[in-house]
C-alpha atoms as a PDB file:
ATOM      1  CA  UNK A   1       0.000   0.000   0.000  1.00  0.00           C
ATOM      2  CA  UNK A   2       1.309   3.491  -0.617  1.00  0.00           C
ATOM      3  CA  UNK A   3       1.308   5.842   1.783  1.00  0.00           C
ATOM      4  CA  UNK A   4      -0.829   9.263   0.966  1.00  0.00           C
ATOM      5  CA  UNK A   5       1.414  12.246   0.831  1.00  0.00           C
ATOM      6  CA  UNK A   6       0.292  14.480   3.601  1.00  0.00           C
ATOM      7  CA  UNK A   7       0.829  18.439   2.972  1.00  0.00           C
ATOM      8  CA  UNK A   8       2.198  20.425   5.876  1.00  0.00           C
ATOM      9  CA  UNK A   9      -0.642  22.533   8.190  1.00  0.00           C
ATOM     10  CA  UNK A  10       2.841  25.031   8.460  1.00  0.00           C
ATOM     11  CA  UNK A  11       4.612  27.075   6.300  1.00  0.00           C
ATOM     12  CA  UNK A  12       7.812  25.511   4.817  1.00  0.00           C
ATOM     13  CA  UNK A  13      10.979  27.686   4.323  1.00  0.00           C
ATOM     14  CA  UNK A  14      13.512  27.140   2.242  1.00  0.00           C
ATOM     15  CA  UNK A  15      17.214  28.412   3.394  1.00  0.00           C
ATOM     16  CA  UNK A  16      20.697  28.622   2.022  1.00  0.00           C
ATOM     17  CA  UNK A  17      23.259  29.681  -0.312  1.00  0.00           C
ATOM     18  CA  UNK A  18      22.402  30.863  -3.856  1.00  0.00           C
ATOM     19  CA  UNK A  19      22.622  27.781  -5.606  1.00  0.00           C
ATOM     20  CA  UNK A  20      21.454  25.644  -3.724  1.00  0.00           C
ATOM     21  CA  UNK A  21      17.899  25.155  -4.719  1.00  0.00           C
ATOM     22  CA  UNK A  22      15.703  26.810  -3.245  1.00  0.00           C
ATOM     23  CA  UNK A  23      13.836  27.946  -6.018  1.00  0.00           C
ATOM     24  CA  UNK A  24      13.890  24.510  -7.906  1.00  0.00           C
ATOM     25  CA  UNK A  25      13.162  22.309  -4.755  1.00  0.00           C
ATOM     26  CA  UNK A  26      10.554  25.012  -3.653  1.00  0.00           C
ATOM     27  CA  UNK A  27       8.482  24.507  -7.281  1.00  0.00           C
ATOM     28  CA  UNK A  28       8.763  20.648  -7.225  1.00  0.00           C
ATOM     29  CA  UNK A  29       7.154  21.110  -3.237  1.00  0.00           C
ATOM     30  CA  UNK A  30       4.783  23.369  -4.063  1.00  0.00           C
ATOM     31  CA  UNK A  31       3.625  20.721  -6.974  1.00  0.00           C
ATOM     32  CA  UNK A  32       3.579  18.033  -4.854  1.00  0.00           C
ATOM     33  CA  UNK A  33       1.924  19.140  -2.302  1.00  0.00           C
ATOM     34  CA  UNK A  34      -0.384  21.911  -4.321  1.00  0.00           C
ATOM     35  CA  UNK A  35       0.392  24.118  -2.061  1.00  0.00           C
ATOM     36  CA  UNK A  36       1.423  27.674  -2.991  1.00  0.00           C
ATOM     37  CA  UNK A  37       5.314  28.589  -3.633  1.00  0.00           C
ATOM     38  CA  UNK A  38       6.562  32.143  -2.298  1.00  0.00           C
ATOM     39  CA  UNK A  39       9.407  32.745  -4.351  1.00  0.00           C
ATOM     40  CA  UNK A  40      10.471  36.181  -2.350  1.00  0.00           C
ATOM     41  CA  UNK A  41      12.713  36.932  -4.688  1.00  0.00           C
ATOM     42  CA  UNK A  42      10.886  36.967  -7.604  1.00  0.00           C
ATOM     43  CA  UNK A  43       8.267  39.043  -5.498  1.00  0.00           C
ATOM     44  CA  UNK A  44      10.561  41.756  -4.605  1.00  0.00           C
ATOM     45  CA  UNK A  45      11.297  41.629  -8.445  1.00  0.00           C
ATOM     46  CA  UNK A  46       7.264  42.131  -8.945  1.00  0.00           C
ATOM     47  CA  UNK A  47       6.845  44.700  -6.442  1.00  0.00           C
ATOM     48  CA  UNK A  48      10.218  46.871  -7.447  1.00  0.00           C
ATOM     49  CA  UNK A  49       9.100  46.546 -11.264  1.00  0.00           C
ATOM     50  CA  UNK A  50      12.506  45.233 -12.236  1.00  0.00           C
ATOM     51  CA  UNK A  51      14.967  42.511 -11.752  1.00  0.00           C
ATOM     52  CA  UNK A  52      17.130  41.875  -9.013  1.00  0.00           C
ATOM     53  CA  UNK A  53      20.512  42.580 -11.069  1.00  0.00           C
ATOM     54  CA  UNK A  54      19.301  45.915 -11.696  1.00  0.00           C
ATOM     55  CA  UNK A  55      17.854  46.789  -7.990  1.00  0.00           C
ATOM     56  CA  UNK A  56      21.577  46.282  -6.859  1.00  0.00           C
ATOM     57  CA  UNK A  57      22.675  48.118 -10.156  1.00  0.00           C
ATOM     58  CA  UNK A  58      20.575  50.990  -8.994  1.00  0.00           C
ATOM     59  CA  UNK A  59      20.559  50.895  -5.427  1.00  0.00           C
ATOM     60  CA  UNK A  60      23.237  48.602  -4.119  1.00  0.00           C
ATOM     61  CA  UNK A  61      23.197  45.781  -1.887  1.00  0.00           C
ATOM     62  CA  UNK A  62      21.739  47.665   0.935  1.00  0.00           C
ATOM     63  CA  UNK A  63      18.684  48.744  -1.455  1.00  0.00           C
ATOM     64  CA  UNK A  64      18.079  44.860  -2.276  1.00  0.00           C
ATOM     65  CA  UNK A  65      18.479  44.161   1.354  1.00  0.00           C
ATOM     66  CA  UNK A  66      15.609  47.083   2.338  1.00  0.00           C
ATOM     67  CA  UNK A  67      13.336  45.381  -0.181  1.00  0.00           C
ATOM     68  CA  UNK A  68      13.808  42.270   0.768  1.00  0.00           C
ATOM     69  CA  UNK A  69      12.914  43.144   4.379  1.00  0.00           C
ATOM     70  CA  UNK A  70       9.756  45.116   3.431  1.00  0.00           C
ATOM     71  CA  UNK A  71       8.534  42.255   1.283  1.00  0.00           C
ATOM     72  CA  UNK A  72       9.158  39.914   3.884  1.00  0.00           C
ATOM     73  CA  UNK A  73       7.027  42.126   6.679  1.00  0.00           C
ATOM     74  CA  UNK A  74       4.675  42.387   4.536  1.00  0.00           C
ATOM     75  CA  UNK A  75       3.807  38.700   3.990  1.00  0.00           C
ATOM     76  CA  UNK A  76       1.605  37.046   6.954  1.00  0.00           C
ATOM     77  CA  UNK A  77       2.048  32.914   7.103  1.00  0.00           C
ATOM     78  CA  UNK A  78      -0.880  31.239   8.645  1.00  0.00           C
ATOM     79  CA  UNK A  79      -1.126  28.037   6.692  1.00  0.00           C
ATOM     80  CA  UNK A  80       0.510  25.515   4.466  1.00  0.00           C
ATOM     81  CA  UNK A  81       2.994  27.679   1.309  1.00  0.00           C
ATOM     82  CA  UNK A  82       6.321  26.443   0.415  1.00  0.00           C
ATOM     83  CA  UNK A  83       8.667  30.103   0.735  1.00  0.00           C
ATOM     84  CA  UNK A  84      12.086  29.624  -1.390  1.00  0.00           C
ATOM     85  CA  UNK A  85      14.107  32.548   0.468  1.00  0.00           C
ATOM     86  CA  UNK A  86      17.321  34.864  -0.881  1.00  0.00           C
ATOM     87  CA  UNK A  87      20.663  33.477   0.359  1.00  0.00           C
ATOM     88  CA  UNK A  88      21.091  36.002   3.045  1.00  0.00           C
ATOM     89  CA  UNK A  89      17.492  35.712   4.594  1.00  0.00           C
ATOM     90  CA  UNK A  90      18.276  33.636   7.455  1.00  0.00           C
ATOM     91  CA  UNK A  91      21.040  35.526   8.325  1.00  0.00           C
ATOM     92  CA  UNK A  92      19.275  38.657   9.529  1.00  0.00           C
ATOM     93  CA  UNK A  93      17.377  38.020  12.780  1.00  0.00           C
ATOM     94  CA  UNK A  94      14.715  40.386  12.368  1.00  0.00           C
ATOM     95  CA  UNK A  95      13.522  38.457   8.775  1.00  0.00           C
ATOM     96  CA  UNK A  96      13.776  34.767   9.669  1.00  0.00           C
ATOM     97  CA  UNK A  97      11.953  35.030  13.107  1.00  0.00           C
ATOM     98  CA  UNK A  98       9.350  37.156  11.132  1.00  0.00           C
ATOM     99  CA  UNK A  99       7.285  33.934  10.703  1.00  0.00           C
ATOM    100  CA  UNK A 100       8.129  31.960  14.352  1.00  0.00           C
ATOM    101  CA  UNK A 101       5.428  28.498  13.134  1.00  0.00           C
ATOM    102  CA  UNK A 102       7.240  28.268  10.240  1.00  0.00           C
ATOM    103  CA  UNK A 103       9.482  24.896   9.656  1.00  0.00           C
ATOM    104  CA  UNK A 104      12.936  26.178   8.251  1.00  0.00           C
ATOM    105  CA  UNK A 105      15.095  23.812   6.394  1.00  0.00           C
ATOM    106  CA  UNK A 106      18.789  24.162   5.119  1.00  0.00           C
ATOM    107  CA  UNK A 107      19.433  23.400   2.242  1.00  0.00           C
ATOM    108  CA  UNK A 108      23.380  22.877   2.283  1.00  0.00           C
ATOM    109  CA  UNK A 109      25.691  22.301  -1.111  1.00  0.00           C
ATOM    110  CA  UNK A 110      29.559  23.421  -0.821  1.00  0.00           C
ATOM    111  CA  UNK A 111      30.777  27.032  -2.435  1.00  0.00           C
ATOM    112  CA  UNK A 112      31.961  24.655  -5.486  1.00  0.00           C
ATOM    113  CA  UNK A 113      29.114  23.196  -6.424  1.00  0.00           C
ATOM    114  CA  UNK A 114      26.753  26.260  -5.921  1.00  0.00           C
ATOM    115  CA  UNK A 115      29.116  28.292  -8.537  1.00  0.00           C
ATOM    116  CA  UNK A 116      29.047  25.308 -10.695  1.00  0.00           C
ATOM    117  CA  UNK A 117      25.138  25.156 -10.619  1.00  0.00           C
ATOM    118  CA  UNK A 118      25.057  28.891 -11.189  1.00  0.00           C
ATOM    119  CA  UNK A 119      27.870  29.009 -13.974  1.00  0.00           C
ATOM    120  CA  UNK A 120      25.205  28.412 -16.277  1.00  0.00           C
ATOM    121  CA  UNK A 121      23.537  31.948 -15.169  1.00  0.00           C
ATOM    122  CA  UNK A 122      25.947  34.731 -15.666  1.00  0.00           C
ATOM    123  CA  UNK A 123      24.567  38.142 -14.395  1.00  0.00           C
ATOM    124  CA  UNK A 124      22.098  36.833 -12.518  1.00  0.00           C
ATOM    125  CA  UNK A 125      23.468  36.656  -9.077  1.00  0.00           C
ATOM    126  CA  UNK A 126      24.931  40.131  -8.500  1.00  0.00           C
ATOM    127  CA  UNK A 127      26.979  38.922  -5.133  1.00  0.00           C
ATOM    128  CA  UNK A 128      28.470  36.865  -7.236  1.00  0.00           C
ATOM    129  CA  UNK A 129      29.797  39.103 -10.519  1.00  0.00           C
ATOM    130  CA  UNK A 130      33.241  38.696 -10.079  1.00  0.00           C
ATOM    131  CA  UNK A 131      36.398  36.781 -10.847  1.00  0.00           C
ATOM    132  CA  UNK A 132      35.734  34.001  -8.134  1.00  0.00           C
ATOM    133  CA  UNK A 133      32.437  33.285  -7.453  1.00  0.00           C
ATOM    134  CA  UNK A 134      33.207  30.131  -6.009  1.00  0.00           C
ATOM    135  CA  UNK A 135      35.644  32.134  -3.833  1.00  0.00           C
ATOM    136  CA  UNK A 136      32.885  34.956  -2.560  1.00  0.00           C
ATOM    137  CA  UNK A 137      30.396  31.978  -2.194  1.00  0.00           C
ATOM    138  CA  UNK A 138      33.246  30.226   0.298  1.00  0.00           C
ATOM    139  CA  UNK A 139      33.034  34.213   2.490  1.00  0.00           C
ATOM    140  CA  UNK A 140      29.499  34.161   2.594  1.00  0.00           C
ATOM    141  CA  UNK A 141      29.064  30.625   3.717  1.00  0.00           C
ATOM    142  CA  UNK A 142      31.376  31.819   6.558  1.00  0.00           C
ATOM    143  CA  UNK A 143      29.539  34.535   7.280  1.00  0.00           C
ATOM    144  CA  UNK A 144      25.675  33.031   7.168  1.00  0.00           C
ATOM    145  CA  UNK A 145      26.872  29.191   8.774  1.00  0.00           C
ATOM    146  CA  UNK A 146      25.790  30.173  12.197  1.00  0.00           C
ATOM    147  CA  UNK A 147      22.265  31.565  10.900  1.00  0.00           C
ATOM    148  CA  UNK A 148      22.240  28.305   9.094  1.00  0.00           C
ATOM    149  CA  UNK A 149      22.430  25.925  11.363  1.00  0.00           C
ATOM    150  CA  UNK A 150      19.304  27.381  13.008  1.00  0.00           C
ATOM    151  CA  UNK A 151      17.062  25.642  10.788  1.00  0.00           C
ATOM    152  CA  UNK A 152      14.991  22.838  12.105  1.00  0.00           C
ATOM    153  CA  UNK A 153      16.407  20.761   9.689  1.00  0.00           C
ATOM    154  CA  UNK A 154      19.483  19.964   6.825  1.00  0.00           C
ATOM    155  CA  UNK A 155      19.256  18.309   3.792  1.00  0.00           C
ATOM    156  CA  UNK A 156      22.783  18.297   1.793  1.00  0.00           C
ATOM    157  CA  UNK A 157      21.941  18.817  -1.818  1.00  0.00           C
ATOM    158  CA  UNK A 158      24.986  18.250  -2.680  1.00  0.00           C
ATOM    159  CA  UNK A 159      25.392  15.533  -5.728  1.00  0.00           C
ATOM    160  CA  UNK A 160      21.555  15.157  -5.407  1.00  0.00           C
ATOM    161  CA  UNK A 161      19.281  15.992  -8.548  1.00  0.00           C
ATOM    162  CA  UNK A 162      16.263  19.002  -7.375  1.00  0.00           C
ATOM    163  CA  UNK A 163      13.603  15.991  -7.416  1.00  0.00           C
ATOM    164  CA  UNK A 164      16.094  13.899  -5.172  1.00  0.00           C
ATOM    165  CA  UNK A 165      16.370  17.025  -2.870  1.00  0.00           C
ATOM    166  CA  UNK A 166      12.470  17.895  -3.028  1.00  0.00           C
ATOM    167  CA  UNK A 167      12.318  13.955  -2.158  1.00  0.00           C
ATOM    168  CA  UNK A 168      14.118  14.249   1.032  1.00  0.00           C
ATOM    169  CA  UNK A 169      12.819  17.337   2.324  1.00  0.00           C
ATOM    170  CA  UNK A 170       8.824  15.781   1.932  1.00  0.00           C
ATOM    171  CA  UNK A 171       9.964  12.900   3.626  1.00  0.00           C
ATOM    172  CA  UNK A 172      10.856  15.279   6.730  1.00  0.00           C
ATOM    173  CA  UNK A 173       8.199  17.018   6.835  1.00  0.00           C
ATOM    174  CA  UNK A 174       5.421  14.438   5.661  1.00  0.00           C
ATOM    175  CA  UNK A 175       6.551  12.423   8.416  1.00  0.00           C
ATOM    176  CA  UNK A 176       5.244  15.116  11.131  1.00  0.00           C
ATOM    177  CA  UNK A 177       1.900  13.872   9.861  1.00  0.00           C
ATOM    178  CA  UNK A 178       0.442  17.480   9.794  1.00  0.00           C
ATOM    179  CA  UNK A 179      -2.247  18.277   7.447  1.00  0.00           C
ATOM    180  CA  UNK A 180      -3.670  21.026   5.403  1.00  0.00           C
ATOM    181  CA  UNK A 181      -4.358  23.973   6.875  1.00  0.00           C
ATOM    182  CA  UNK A 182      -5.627  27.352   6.851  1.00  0.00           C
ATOM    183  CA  UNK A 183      -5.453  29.888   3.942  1.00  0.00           C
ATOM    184  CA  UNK A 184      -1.188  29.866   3.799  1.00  0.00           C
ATOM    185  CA  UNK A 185      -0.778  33.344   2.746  1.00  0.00           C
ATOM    186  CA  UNK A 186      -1.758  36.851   3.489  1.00  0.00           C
ATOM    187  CA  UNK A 187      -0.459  39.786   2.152  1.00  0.00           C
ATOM    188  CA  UNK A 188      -0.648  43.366   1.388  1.00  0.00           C
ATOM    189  CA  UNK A 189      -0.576  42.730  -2.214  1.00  0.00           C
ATOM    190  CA  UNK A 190      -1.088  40.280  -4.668  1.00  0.00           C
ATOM    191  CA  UNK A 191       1.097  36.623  -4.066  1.00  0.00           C
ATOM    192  CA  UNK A 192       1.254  34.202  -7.111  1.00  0.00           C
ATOM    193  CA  UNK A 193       1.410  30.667  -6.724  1.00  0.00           C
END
């Protein structure tokens, strides 16, 4: 007999390093699950009007960082949505305990395979416009590891294909035995799923 898959009654967010997934694995969840997916960074994209390469082209890092922030306060999670985060969400205090009945996972893959994933996307990870990517992905894992590791859970997608990865992380959270809940998402303006 198979065993029903059981959506989460709790939001599920997505954490790590560009590269790692979080978009992809979020998508396949979302699917599974048919659930909502709350890409923030495509919906700072929608609510700035342009794309992320050109927020930090016209406003810098810090400008990115602001909207990122503001989209996130703006976004109320009551129910079961799958949220694929920015790589430096979890590292600011004030964003990731913004939704405290969330279920945070990690999604961990080494600075050499994340620029290796991403090689394929030039220009579209302005951290990462440089010489070494690999190199400026190694400093930022440094600097985020400790927000990391605050995630309820880890799931290395390292060598693992996105449906592999999405595997893993429905097996953790299936197994909770939760079930659908309220309406997932509320916020001040429109959220696509």
């Amino acid at each position: 007999m198979v065993n029903p898959i059981v959506s989460p009654s709790i939001p599920v967010v997505l954490v790590g390093l560009s590269g790692s997934g979080k978009s992809t694995v979020g998508q396949l969840l979302a699917r599974r699950w048919a659930i909502p997916l709350l890409d923030l960074d495509r919906e700072i994209e929608r609510a700035a009007g342009t794309s992320i390469p050109e927020i930090f082209r016209r406003e810098g890092e810090g400008g990115f960082r602001d909207r990122e922030a503001a989209v996130t306060r703006s976004v109320a999670l009551t129910g079961p949505v799958v949220v694929a985060t920015g790589g430096g969400w979890m590292a600011r205090a004030e964003l990731r305990d913004t939704w405290p009945t969330a279920v945070r996972i990690w999604l961990q893959v080494s600075p050499r395979e994340a620029a290796n994933r991403l090689a394929g996307r030039p220009g579209s990870r302005p951290l990462l416009m440089n010489d070494s990517p690999e190199a400026v992905l190694e400093q930022l894992l440094v600097q985020r590891l400790p927000a990391y590791r605050l995630a309820d859970y880890t799931v290395d997608t390292s060598s693992r294909s996105p449906s592999e990865v999405a595997g893993l992380v429905a097996a953790l959270v299936e197994k909770t035995g939760e079930g659908p809940g309220p309406d997932p998402v509320s916020h001040e303006s429109r959220v696509e799923s």
